[in-house]
C-alpha atoms as a PDB file:
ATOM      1  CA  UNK A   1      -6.308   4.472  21.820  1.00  0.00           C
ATOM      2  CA  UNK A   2      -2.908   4.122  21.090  1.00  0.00           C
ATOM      3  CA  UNK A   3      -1.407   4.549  24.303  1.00  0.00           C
ATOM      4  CA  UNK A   4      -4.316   2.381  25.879  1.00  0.00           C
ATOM      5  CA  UNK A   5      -3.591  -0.416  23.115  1.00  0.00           C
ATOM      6  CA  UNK A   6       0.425   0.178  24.335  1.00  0.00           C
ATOM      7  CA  UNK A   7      -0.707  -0.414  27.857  1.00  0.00           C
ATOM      8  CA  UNK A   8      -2.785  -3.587  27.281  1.00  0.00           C
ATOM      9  CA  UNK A   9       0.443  -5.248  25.265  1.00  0.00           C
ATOM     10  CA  UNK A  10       2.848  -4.155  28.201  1.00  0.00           C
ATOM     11  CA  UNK A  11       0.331  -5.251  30.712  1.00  0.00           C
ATOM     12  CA  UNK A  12       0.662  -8.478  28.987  1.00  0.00           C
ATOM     13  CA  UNK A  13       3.940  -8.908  28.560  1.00  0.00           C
ATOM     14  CA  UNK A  14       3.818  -9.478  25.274  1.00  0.00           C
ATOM     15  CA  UNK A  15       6.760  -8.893  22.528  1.00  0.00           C
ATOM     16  CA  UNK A  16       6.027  -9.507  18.920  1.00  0.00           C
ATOM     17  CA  UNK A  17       3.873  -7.996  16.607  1.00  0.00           C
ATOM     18  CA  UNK A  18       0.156  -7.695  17.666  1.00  0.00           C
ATOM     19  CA  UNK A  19      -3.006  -6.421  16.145  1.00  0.00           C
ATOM     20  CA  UNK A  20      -4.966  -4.148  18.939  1.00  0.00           C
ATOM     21  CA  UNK A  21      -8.607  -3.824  17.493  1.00  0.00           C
ATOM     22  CA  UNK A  22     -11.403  -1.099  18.563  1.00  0.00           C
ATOM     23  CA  UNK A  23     -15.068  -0.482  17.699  1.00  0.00           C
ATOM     24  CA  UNK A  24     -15.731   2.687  17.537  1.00  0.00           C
ATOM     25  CA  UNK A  25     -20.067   2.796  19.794  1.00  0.00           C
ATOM     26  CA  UNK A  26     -23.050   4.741  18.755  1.00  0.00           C
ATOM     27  CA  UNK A  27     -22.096   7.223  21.625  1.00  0.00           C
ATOM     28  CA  UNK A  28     -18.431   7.805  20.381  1.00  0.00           C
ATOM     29  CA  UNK A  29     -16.869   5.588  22.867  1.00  0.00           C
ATOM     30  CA  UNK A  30     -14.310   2.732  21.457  1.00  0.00           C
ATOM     31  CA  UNK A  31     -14.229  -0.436  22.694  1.00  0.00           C
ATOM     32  CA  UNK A  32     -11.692  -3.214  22.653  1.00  0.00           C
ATOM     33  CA  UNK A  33     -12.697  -6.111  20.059  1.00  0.00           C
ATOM     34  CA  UNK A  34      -9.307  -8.319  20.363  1.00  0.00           C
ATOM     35  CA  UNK A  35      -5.722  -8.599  20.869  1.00  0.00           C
ATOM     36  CA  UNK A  36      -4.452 -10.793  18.167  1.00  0.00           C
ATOM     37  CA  UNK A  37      -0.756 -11.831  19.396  1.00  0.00           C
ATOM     38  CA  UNK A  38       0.233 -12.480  15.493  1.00  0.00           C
ATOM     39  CA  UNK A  39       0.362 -10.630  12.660  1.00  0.00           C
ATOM     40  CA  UNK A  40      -3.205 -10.293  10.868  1.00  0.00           C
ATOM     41  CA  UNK A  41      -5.116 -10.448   7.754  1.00  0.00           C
ATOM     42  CA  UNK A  42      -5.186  -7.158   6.720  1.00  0.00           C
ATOM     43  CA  UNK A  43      -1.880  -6.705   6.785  1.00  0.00           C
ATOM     44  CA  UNK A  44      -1.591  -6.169   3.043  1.00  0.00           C
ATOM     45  CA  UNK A  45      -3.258  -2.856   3.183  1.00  0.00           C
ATOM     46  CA  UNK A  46      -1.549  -1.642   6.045  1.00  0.00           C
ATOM     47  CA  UNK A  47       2.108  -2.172   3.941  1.00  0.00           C
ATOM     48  CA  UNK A  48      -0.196  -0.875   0.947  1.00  0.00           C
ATOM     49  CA  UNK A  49      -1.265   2.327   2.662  1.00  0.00           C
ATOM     50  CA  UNK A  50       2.992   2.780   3.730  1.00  0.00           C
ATOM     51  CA  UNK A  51       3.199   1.299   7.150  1.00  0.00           C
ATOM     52  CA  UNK A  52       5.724  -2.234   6.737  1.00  0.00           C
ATOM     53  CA  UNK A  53       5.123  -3.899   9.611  1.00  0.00           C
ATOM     54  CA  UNK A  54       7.097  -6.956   8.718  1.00  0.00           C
ATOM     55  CA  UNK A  55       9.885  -4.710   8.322  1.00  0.00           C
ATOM     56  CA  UNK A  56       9.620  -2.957  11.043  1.00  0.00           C
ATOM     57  CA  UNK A  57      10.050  -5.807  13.519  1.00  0.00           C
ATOM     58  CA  UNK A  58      12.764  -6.972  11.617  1.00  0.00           C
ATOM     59  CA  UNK A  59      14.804  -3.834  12.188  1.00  0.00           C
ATOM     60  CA  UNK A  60      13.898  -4.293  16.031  1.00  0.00           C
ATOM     61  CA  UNK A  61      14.483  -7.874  15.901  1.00  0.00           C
ATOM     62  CA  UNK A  62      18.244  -6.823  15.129  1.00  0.00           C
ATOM     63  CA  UNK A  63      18.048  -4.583  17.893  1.00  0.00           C
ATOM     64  CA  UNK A  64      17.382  -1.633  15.822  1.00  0.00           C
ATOM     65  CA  UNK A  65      15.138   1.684  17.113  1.00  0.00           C
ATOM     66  CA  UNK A  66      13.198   2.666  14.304  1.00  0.00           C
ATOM     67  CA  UNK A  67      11.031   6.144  14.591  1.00  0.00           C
ATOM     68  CA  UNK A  68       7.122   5.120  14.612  1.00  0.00           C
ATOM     69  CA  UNK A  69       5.325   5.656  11.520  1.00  0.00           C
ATOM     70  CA  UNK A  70       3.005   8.889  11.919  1.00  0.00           C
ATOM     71  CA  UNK A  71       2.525   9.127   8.472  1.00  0.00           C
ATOM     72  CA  UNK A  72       0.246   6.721   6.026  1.00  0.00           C
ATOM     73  CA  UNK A  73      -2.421   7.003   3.478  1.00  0.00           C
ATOM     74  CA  UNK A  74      -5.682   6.845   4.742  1.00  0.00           C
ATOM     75  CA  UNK A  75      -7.348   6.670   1.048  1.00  0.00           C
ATOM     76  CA  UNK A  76      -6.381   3.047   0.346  1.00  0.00           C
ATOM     77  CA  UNK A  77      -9.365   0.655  -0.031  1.00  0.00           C
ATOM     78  CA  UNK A  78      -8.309  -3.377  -0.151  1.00  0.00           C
ATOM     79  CA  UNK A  79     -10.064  -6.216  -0.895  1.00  0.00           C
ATOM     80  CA  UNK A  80      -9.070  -9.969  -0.038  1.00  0.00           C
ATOM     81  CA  UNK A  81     -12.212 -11.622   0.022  1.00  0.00           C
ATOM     82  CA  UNK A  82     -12.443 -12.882  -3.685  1.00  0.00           C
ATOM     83  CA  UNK A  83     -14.518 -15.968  -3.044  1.00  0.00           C
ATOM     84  CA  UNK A  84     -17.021 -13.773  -0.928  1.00  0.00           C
ATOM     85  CA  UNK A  85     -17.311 -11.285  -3.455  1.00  0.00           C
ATOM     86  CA  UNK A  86     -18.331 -14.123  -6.016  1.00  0.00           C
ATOM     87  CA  UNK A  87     -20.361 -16.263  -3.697  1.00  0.00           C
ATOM     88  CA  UNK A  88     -22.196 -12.657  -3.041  1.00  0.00           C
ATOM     89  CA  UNK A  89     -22.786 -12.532  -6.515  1.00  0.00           C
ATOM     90  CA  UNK A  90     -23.785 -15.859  -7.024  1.00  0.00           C
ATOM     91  CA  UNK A  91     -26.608 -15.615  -4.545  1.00  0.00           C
ATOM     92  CA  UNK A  92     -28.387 -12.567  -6.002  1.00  0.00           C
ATOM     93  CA  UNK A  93     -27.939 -13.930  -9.530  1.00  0.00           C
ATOM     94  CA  UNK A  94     -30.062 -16.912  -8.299  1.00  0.00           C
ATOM     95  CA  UNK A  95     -32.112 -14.770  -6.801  1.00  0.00           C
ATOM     96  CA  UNK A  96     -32.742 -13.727 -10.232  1.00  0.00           C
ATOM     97  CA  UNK A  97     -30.985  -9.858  -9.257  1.00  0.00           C
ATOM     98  CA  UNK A  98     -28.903  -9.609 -12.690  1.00  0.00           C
ATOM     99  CA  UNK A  99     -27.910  -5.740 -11.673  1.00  0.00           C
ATOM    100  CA  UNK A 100     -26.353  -7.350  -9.520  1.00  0.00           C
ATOM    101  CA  UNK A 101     -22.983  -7.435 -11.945  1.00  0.00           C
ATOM    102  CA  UNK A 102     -22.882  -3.769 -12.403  1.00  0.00           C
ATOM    103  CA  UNK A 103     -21.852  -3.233  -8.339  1.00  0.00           C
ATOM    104  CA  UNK A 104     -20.066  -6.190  -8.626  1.00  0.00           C
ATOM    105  CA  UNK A 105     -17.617  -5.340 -11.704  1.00  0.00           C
ATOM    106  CA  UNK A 106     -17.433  -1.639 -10.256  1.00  0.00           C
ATOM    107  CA  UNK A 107     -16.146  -2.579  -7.169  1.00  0.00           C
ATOM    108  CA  UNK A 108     -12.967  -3.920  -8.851  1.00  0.00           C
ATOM    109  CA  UNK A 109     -12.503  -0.341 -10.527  1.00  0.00           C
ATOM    110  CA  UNK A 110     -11.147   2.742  -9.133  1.00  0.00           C
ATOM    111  CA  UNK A 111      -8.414   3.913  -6.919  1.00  0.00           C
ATOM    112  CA  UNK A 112      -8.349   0.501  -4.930  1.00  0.00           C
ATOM    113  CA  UNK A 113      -5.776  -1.694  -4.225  1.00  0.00           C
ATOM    114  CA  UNK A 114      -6.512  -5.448  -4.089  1.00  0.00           C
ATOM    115  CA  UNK A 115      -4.570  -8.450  -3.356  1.00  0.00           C
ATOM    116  CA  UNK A 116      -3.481  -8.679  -7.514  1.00  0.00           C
ATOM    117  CA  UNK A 117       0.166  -7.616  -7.424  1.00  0.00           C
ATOM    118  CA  UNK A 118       2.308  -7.605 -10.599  1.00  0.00           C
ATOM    119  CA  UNK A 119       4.930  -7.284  -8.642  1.00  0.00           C
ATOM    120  CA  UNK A 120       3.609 -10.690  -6.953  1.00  0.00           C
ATOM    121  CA  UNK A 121       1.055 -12.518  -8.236  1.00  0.00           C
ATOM    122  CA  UNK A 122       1.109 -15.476  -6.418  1.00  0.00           C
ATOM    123  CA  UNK A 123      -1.932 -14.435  -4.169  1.00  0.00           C
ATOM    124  CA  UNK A 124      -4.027 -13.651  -6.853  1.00  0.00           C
ATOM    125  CA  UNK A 125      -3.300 -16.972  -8.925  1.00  0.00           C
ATOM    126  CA  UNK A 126      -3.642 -18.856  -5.305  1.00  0.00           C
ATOM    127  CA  UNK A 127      -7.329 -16.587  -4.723  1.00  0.00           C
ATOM    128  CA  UNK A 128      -8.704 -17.746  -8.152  1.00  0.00           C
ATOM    129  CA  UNK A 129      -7.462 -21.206  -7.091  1.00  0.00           C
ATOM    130  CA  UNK A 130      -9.319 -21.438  -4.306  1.00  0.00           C
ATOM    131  CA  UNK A 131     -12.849 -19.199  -5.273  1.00  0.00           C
ATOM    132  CA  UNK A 132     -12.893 -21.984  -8.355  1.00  0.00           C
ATOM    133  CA  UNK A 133     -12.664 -24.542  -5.589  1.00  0.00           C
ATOM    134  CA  UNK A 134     -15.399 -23.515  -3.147  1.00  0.00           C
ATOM    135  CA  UNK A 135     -17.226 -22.166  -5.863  1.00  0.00           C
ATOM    136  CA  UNK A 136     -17.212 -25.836  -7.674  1.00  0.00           C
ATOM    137  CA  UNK A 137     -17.672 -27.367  -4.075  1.00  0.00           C
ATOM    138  CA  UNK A 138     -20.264 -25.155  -3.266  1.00  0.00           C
ATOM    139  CA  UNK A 139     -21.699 -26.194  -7.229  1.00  0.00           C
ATOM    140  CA  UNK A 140     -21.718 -29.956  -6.351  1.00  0.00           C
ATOM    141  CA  UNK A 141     -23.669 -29.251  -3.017  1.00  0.00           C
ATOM    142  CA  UNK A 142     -26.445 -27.976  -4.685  1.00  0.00           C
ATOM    143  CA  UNK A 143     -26.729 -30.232  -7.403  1.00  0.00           C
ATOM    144  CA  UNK A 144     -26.534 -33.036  -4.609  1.00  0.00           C
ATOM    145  CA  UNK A 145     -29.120 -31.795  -2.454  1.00  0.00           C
ATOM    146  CA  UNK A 146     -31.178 -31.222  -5.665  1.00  0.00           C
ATOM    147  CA  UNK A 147     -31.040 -34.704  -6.634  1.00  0.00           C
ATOM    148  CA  UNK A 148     -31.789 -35.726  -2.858  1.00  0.00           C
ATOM    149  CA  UNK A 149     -35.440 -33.326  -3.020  1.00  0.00           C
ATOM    150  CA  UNK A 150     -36.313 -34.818  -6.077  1.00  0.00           C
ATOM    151  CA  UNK A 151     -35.606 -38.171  -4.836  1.00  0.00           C
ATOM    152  CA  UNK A 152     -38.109 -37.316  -1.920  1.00  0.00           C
ATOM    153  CA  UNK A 153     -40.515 -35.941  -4.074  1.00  0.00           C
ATOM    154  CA  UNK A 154     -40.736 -39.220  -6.439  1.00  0.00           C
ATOM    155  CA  UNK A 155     -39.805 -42.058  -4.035  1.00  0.00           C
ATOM    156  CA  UNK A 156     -41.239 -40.354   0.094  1.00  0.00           C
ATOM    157  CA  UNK A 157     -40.018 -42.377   2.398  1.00  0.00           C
END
């Protein structure tokens, strides 16, 4: 895959750091998903599992050759996804699932990295930030289209 992702970016003529994505098929074939000319979202895991892309370029930027990375940890698990771990949980509490906590909780335990940093917690204050937002967005939705149904159900137009 490599040296057909390599091709496809030459091909191109693109310089710049670019994120070559593959499905693996049912039959064992991989497919191309997307080129994304920029650097991605999962980057974070990627410098968390040893590979620093951002560095990388930086050292070629100044004209620099470094020697590819052949070496990374493959064991690294990431989340990033805070608000869509909570709006998951939301939904099967009001479906009335209260396991539902147990997988929940557990999936923050364990040999995982996530996107809380001591060593930067800016991300993590700016995550909580913004799940409290959608979450109290996504609050005042319901409680508007709640009044609007019993509205109906009193006064039918």
């Amino acid at each position: 895959m490599y040296g057909y992702a390599q091709s496809l970016i030459e091909l191109l003529g693109w310089t710049g750091p670019a994120q070559v994505e593959f499905m693996k098929q049912p039959d064992g074939e991989f497919q191309l998903i997307e080129i994304n000319g920029r650097y991605w979202g999962s980057l974070p895991l990627a410098m968390n599992s040893g590979v620093d892309f951002p560095w990388l370029h930086y050292r070629l930027l100044r004209g620099e050759r470094p020697e590819p990375v052949e070496s990374y940890r493959t064991d690294i698990v990431q989340r990033r996804l805070l608000y869509g771990d909570l709006n998951w949980l939301h939904h099967r509490l009001v479906e009335g699932d209260f396991r539902a906590f147990g997988p929940f909780f557990r999936s923050f335990i364990g040999p995982k990295h996530t996107f809380v940093s001591i060593d930067d917690p800016q991300p993590t204050a700016v995550a909580l930030l913004q799940a409290v937002e959608l979450g109290a967005g996504q609050l005042i939705d319901t409680l508007r289209l709640k009044t609007r149904i019993r509205r109906n159900l009193i006064n039918p137009t």
